[in-house]
N, C-alpha and C. Protein backbone atom coordinates (compact mmCIF):
# COMPACT_ATOMS: atom_id res chain seq x y z
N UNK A 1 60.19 -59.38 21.10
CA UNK A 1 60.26 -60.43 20.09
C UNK A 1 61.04 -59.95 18.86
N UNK A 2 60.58 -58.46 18.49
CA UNK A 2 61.92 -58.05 17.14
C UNK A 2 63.20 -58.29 17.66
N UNK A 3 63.46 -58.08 18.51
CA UNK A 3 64.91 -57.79 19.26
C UNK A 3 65.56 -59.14 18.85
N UNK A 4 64.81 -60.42 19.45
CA UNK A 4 65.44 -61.36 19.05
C UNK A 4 65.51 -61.99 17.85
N UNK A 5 64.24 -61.60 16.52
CA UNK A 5 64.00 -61.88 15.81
C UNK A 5 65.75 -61.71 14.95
N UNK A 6 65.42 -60.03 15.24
CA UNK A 6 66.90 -59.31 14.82
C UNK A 6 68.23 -59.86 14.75
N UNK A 7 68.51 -60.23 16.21
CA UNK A 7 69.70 -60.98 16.65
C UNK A 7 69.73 -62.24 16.16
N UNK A 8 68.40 -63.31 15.73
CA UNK A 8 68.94 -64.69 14.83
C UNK A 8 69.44 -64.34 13.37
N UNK A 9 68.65 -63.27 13.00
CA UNK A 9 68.68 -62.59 11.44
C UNK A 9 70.24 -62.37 11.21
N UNK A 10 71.00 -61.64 12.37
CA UNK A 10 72.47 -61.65 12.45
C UNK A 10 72.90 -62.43 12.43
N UNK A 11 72.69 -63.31 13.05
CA UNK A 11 73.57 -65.13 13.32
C UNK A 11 73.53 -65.51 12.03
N UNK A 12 72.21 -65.39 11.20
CA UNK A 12 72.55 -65.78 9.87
C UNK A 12 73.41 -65.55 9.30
N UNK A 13 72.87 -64.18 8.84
CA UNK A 13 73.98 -63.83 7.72
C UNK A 13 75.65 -63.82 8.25
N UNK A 14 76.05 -63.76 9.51
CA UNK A 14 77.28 -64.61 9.78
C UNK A 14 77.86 -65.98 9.43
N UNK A 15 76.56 -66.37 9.79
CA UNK A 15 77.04 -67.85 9.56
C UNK A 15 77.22 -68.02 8.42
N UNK A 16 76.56 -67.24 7.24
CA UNK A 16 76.40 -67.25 5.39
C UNK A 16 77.89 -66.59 5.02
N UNK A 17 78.17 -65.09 6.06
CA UNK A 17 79.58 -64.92 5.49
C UNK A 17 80.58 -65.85 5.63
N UNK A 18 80.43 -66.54 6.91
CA UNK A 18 81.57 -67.32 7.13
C UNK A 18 81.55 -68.62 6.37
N UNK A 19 80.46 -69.27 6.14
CA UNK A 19 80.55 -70.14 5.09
C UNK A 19 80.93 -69.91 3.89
N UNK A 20 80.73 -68.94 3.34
CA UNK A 20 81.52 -68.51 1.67
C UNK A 20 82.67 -68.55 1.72
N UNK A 21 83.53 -67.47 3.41
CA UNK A 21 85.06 -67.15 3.63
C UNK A 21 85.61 -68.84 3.67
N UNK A 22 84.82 -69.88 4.06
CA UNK A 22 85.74 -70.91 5.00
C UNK A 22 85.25 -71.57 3.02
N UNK A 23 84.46 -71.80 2.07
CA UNK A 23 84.46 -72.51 1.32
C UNK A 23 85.19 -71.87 -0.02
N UNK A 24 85.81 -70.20 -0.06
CA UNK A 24 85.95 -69.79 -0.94
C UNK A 24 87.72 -70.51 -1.25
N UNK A 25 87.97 -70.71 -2.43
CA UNK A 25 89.77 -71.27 -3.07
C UNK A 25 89.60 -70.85 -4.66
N UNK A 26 90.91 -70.58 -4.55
CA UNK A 26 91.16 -69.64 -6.35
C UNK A 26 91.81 -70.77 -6.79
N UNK A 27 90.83 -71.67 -7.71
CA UNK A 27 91.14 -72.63 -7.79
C UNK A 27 91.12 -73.11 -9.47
N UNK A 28 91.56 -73.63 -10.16
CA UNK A 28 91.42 -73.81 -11.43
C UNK A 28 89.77 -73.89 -11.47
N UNK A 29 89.29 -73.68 -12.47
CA UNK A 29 87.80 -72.95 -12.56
C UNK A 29 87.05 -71.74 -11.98
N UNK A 30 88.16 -71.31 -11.17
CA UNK A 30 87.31 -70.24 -10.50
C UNK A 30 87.82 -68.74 -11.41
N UNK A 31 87.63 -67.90 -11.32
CA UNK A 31 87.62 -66.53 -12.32
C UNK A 31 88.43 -65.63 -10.89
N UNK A 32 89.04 -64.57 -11.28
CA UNK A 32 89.69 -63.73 -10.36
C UNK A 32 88.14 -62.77 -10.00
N UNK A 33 87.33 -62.72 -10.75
CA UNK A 33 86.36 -62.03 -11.02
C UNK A 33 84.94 -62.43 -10.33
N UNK A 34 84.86 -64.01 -10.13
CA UNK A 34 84.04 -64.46 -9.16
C UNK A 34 84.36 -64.90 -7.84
N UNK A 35 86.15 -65.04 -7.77
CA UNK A 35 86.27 -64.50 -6.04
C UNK A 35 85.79 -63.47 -5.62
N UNK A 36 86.56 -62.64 -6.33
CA UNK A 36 86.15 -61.17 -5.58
C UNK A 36 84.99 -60.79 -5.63
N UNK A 37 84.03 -61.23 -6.08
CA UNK A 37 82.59 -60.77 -5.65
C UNK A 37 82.12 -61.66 -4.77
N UNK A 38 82.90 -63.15 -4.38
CA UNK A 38 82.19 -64.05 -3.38
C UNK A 38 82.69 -63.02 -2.34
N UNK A 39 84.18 -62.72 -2.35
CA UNK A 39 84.62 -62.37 -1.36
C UNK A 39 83.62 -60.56 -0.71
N UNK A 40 83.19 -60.25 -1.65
CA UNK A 40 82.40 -58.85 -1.25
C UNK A 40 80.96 -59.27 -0.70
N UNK A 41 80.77 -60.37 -1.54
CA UNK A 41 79.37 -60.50 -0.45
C UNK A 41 79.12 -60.86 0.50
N UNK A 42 80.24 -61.86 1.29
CA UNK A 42 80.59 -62.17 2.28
C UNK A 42 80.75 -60.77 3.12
N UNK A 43 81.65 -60.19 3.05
CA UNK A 43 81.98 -59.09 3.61
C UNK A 43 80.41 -58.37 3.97
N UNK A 44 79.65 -57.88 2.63
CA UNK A 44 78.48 -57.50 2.92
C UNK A 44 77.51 -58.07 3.85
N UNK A 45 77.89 -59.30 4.12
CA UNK A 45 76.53 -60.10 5.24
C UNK A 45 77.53 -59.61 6.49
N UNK A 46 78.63 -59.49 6.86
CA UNK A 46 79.27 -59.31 8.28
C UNK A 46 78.75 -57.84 8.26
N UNK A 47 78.93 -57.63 7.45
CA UNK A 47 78.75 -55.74 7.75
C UNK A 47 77.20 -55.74 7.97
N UNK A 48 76.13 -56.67 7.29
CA UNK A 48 74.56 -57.00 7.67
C UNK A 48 74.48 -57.28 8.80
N UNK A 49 75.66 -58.41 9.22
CA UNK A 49 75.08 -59.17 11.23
C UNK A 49 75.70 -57.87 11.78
N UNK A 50 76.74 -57.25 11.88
CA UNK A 50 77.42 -56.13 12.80
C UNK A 50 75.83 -55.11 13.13
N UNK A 51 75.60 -54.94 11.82
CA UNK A 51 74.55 -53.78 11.69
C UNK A 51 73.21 -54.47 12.89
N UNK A 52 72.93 -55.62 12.44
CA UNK A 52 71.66 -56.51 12.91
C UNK A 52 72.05 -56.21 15.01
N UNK A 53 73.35 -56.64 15.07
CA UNK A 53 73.58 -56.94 16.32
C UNK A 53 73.87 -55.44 16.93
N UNK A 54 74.27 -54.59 16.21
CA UNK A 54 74.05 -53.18 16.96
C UNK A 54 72.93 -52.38 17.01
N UNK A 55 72.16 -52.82 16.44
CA UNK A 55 70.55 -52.88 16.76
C UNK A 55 70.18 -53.01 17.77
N UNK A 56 70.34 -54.30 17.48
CA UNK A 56 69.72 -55.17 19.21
C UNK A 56 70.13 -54.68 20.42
N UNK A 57 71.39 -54.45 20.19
CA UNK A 57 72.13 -53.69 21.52
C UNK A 57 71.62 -52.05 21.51
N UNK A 58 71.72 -51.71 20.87
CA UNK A 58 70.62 -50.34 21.32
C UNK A 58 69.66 -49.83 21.25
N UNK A 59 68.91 -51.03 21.03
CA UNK A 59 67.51 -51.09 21.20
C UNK A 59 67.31 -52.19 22.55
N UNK A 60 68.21 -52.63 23.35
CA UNK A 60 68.15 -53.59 24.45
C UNK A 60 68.34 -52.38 25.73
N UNK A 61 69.86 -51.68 25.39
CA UNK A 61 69.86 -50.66 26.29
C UNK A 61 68.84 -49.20 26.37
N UNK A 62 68.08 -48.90 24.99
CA UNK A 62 67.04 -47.84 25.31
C UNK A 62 65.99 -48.71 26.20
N UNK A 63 65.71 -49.96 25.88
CA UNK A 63 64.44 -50.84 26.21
C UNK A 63 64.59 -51.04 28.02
N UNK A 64 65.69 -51.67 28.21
CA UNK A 64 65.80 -52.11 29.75
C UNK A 64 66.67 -51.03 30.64
């Protein structure tokens, strides 16, 4: 049950990076200063699901 718990926990925060990447535009109102931190936290949740999903995978292959 962690295993999979794990693996939706990844799907999230993918789905959260990719929603920031697909909604982020340097756009009149936006700051050079609050892209680049949308753009790092984004980054930080892929580098969260990578982490989440290489978990699962080696904790699937010690398990089965």
């Amino acid at each position: 049950m962690k295993l999979i718990g794990t693996w939706i926990v990844g799907g999230f925060f993918l789905l959260a990076g990719t929603w920031i990447v697909n909604n982020l535009r340097l756009e009149t109102g936006v700051s050079e200063v609050s892209y680049a931190l949308a753009l790092v936290i984004a980054l930080i949740f892929f580098l969260i699901a990578g982490l989440c999903w290489i978990n699962v995978s080696v904790a699937a292959k010690h398990k089965f």
